[in-house]
PDB file of N, CA and C in Angstrom:
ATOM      1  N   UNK A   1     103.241 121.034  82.108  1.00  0.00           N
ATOM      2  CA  UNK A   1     103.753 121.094  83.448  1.00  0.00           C
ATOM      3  C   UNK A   1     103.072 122.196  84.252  1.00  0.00           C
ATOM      4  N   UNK A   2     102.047 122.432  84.451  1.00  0.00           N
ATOM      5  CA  UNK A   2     101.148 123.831  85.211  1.00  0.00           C
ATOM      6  C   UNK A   2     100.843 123.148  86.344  1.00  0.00           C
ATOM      7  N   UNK A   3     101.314 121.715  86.659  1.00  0.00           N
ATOM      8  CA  UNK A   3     101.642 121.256  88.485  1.00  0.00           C
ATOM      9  C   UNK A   3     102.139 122.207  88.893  1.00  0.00           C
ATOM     10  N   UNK A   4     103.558 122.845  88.507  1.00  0.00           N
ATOM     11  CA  UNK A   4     104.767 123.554  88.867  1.00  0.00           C
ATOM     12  C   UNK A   4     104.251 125.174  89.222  1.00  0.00           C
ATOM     13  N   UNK A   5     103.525 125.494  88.516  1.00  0.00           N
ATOM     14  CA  UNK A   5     102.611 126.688  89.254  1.00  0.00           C
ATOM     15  C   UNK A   5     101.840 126.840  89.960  1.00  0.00           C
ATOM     16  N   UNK A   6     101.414 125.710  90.323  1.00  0.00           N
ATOM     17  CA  UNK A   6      99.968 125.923  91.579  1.00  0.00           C
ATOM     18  C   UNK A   6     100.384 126.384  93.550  1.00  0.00           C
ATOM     19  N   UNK A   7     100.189 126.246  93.831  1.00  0.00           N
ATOM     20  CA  UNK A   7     100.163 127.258  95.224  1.00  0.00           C
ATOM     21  C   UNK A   7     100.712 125.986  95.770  1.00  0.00           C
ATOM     22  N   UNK A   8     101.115 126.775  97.242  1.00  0.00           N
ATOM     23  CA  UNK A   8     101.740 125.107  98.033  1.00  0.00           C
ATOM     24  C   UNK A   8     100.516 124.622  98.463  1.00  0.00           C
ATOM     25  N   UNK A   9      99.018 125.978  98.644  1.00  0.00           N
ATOM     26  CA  UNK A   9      97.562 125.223  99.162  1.00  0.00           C
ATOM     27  C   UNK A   9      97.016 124.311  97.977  1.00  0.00           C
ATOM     28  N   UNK A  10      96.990 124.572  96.823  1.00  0.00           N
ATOM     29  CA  UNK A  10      96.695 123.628  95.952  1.00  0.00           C
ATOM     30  C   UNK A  10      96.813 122.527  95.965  1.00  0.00           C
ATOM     31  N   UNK A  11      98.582 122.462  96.082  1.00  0.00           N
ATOM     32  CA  UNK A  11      98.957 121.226  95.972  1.00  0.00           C
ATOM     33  C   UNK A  11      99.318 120.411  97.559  1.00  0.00           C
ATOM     34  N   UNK A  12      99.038 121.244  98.366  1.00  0.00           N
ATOM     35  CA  UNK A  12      98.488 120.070 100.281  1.00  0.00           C
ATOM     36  C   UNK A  12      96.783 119.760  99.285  1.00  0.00           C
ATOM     37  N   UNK A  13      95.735 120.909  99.002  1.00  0.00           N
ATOM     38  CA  UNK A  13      94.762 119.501  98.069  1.00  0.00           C
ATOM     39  C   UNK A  13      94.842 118.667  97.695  1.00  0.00           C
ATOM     40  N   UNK A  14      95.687 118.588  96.715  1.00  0.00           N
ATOM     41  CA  UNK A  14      95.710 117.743  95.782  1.00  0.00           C
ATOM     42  C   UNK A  14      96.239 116.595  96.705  1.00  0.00           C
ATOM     43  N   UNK A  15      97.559 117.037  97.486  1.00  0.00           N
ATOM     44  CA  UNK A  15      97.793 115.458  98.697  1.00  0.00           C
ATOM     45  C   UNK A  15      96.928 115.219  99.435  1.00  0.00           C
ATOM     46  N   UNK A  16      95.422 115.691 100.163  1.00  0.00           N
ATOM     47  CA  UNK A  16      94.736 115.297 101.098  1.00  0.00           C
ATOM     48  C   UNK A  16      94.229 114.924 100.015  1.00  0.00           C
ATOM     49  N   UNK A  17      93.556 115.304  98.795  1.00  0.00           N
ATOM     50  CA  UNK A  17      93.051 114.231  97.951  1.00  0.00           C
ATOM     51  C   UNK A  17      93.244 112.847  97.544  1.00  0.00           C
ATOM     52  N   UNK A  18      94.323 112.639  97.366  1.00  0.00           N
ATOM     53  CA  UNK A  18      95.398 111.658  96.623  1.00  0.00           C
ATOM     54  C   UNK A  18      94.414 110.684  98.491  1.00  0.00           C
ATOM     55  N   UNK A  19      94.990 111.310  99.644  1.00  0.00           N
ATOM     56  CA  UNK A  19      94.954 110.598 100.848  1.00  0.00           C
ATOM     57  C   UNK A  19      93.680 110.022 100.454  1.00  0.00           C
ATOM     58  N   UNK A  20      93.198 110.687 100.295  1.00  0.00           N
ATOM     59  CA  UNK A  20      91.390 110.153 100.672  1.00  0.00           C
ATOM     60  C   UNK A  20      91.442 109.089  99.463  1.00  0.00           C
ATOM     61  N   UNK A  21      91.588 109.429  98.315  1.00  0.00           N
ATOM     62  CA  UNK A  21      91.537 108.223  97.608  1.00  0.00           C
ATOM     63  C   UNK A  21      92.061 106.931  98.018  1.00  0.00           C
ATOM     64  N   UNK A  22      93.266 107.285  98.366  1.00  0.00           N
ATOM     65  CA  UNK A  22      93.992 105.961  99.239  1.00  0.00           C
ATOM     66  C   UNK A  22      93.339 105.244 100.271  1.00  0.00           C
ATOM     67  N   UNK A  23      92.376 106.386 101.425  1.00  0.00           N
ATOM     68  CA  UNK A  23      91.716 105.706 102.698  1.00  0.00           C
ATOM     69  C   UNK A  23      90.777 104.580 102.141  1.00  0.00           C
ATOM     70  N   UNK A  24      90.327 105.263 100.892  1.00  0.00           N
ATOM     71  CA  UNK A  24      88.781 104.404 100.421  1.00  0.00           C
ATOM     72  C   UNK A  24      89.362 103.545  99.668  1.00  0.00           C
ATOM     73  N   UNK A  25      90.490 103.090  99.049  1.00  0.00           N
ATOM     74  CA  UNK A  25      91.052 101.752  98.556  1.00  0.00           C
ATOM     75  C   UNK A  25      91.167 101.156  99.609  1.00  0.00           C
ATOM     76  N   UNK A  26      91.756 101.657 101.123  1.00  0.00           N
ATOM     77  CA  UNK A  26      92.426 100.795 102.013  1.00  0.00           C
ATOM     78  C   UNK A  26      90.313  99.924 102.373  1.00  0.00           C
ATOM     79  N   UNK A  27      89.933 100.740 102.696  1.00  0.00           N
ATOM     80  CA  UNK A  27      88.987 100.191 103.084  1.00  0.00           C
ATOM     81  C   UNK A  27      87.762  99.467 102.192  1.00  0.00           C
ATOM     82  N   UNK A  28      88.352  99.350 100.999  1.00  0.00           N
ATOM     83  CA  UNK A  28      87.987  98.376  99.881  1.00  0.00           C
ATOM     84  C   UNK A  28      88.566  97.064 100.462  1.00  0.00           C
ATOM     85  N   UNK A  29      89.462  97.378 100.028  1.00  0.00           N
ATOM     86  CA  UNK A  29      90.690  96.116 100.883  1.00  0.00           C
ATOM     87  C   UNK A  29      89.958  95.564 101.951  1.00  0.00           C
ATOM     88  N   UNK A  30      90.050  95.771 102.965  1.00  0.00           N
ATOM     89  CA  UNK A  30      89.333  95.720 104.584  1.00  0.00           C
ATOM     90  C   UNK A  30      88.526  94.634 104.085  1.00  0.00           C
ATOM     91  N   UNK A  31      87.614  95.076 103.290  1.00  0.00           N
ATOM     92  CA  UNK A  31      86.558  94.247 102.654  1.00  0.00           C
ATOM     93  C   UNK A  31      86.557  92.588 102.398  1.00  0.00           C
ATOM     94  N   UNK A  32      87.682  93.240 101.600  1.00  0.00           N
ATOM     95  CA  UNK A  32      87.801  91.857 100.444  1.00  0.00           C
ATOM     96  C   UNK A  32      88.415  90.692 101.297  1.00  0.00           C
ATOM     97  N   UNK A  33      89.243  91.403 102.621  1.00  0.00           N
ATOM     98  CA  UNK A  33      90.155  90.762 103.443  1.00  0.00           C
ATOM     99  C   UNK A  33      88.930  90.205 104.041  1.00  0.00           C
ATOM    100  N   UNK A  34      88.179  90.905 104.837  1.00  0.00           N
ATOM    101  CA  UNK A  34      87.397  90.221 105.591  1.00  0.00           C
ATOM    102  C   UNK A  34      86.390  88.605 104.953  1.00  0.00           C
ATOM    103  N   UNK A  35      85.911  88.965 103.775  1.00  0.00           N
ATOM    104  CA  UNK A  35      85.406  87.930 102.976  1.00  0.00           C
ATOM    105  C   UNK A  35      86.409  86.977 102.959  1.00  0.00           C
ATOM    106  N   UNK A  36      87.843  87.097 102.500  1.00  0.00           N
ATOM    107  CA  UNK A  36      88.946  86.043 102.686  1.00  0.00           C
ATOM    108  C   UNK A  36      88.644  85.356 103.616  1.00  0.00           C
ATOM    109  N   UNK A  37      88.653  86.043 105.153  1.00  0.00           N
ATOM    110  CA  UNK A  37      88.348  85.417 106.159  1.00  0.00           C
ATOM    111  C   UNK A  37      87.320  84.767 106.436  1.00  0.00           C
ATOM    112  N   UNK A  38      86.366  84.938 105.664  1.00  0.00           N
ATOM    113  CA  UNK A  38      85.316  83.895 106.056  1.00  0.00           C
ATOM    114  C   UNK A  38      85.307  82.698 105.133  1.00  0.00           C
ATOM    115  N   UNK A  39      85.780  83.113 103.884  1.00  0.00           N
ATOM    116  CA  UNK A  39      85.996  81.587 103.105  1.00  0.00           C
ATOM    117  C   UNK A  39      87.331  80.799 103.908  1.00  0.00           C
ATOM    118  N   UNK A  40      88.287  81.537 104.509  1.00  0.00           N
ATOM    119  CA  UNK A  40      89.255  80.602 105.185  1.00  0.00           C
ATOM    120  C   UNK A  40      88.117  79.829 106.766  1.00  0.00           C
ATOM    121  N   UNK A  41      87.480  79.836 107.092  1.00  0.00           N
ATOM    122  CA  UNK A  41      86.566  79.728 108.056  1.00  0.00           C
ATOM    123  C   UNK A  41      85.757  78.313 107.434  1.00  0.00           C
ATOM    124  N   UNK A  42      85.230  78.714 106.202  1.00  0.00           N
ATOM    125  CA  UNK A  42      84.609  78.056 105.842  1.00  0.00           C
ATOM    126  C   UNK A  42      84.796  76.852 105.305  1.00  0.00           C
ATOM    127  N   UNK A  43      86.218  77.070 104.841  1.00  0.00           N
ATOM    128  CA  UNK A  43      86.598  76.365 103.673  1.00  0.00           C
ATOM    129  C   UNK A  43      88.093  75.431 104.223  1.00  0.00           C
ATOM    130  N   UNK A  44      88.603  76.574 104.852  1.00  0.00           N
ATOM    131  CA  UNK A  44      89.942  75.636 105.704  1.00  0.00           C
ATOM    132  C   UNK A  44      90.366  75.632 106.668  1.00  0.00           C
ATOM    133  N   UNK A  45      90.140  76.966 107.590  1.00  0.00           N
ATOM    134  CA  UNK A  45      89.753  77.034 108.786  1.00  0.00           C
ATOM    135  C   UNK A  45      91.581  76.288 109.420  1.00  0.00           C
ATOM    136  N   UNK A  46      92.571  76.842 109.481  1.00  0.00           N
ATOM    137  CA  UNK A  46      93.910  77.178 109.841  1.00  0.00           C
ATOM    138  C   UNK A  46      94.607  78.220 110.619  1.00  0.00           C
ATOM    139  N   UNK A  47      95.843  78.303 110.152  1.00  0.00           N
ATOM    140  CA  UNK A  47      96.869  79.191 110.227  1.00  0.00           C
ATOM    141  C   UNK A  47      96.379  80.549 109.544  1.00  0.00           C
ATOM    142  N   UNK A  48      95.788  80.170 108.276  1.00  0.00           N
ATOM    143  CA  UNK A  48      95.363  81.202 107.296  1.00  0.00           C
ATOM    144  C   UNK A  48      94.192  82.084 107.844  1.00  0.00           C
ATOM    145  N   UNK A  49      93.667  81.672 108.686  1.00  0.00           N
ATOM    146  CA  UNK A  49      92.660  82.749 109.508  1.00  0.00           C
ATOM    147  C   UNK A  49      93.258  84.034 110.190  1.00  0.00           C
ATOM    148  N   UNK A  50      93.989  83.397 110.785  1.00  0.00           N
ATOM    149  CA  UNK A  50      94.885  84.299 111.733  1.00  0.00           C
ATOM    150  C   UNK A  50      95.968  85.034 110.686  1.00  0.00           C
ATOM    151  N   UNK A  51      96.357  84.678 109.722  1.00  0.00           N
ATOM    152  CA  UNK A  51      97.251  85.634 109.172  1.00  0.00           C
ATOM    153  C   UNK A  51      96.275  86.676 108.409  1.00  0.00           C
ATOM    154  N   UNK A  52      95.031  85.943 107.960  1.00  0.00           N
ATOM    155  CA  UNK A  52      94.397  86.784 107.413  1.00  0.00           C
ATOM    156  C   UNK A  52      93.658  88.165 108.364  1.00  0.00           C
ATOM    157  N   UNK A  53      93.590  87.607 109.278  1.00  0.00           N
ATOM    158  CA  UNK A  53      93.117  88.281 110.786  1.00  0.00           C
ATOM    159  C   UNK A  53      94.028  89.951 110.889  1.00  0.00           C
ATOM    160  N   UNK A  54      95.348  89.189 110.997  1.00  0.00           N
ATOM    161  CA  UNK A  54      96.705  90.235 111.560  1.00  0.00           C
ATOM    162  C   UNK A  54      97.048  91.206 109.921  1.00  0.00           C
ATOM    163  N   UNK A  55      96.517  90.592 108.858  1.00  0.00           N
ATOM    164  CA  UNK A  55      96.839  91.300 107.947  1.00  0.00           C
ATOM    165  C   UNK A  55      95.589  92.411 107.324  1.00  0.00           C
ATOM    166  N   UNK A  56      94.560  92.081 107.798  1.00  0.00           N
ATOM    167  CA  UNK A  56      93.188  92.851 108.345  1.00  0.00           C
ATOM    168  C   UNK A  56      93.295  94.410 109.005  1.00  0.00           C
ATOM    169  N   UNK A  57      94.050  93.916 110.084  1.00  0.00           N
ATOM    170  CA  UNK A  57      94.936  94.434 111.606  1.00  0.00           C
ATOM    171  C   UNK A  57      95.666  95.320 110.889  1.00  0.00           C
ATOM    172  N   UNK A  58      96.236  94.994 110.367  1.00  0.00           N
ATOM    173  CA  UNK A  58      97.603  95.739 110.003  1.00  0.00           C
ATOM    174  C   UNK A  58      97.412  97.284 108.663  1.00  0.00           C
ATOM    175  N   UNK A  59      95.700  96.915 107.884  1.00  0.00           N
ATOM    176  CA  UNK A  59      95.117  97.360 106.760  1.00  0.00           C
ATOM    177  C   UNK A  59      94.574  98.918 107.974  1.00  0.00           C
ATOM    178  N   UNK A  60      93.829  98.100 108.715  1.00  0.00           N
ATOM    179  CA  UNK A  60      93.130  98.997 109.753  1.00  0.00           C
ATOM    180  C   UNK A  60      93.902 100.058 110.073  1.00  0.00           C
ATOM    181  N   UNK A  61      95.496  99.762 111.133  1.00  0.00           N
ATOM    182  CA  UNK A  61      96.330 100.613 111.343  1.00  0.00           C
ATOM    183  C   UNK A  61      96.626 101.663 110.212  1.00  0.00           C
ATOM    184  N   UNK A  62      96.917 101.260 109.293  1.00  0.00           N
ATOM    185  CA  UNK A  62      97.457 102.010 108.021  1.00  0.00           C
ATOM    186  C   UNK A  62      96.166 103.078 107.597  1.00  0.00           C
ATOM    187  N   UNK A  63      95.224 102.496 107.703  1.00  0.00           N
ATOM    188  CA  UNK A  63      93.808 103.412 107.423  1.00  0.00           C
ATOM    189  C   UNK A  63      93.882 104.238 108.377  1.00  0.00           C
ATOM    190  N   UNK A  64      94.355 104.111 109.604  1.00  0.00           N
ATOM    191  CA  UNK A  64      94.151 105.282 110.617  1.00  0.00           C
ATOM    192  C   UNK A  64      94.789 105.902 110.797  1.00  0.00           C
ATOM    193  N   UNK A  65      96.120 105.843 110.469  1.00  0.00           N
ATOM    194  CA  UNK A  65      97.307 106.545 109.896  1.00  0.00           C
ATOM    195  C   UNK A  65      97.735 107.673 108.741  1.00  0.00           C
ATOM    196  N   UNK A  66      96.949 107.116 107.737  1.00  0.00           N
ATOM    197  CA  UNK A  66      96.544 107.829 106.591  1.00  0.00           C
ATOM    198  C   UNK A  66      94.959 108.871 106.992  1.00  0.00           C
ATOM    199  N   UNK A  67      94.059 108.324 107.965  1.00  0.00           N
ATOM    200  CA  UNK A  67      93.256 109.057 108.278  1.00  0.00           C
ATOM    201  C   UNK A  67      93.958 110.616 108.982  1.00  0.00           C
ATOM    202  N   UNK A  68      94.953 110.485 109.720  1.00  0.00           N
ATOM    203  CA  UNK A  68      95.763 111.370 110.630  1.00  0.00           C
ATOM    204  C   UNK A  68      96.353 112.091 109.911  1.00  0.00           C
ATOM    205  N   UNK A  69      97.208 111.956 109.332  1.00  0.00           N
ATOM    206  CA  UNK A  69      97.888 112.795 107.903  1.00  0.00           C
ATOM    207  C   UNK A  69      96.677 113.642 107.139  1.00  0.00           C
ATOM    208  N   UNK A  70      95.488 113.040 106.883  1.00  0.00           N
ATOM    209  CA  UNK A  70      94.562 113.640 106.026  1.00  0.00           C
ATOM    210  C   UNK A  70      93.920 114.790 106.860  1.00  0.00           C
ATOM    211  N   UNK A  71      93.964 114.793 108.107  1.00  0.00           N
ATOM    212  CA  UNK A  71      92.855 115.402 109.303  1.00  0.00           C
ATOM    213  C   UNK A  71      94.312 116.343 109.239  1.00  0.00           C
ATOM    214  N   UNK A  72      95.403 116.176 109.560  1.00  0.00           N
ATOM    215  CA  UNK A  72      96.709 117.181 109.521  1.00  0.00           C
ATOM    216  C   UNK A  72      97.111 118.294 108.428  1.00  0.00           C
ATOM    217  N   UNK A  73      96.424 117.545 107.363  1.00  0.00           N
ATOM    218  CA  UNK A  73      96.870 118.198 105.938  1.00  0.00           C
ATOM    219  C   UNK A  73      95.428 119.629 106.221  1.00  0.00           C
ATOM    220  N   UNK A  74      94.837 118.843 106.113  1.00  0.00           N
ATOM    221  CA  UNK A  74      92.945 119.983 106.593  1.00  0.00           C
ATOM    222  C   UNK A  74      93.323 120.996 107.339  1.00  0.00           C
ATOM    223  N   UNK A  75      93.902 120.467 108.358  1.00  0.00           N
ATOM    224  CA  UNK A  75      94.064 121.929 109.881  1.00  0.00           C
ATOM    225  C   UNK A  75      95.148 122.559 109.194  1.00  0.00           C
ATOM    226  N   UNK A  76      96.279 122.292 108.411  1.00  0.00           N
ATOM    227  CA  UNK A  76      97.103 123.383 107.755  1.00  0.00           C
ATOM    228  C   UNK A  76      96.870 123.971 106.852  1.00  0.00           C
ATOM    229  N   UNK A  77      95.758 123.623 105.659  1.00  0.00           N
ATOM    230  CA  UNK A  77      95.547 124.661 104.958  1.00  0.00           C
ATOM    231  C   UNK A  77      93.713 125.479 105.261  1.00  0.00           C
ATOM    232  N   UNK A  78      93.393 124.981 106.860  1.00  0.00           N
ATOM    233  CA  UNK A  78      92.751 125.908 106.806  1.00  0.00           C
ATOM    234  C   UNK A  78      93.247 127.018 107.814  1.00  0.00           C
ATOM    235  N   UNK A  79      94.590 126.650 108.559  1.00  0.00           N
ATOM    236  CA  UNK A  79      95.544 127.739 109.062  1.00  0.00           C
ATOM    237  C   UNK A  79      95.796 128.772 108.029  1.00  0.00           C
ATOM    238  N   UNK A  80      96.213 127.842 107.033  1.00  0.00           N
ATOM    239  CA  UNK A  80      97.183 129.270 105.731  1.00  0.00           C
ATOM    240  C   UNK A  80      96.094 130.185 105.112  1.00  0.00           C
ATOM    241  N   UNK A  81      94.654 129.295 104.822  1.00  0.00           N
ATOM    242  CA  UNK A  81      93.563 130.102 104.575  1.00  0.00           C
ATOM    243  C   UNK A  81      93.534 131.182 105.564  1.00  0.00           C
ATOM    244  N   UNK A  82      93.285 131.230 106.794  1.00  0.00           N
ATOM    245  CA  UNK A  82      92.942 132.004 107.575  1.00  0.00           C
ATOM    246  C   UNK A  82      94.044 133.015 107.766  1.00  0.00           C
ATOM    247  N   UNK A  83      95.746 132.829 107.570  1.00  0.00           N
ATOM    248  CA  UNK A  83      96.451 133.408 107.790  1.00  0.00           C
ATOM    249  C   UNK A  83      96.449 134.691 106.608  1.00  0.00           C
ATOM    250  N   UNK A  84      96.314 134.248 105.218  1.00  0.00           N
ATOM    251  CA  UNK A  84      95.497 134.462 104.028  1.00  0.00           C
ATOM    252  C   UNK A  84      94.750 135.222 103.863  1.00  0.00           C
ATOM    253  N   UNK A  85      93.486 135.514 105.143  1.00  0.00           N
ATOM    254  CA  UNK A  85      92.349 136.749 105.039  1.00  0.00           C
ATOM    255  C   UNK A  85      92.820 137.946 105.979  1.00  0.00           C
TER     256      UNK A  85
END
């Protein structure tokens, strides 16, 4: 258990880390979604475009969301750093 000792700056790292790992899954995703969308194009060309479209949409938001939190987590521990020297 030596989680339980690390600094509160450690561990905002370790969460802007965790974030970033998350941004670059979301935008794995993005990916795979978008390819969906072109085999629905290709292949069946529906309803399923458009959900695949809005659920694309919806990957994006969440990526930029999680981008904001990550850019938030940064400016506070380079506040506490600085408060620190």
């Amino acid at each position: 258990m030596a989680e339980q000792n690390l600094s509160a700056q450690e561990h905002l790292e370790h969460a802007r880390e965790m974030l970033w790992d998350a941004i670059q899954a979301l935008e794995d995703t993005q990916r795979v979604m978008f390819k969906a969308g072109d085999r629905y194009v290709a292949e069946v060309w529906g309803d399923g475009v458009r959900t695949v479209l809005d659920l694309t949409e919806r990957i994006t938001d969440l990526s930029g969301d999680l981008t904001k939190v990550h850019i938030e987590i940064g400016r506070l521990t380079k506040k506490d750093r600085a408060r620190g020297s």
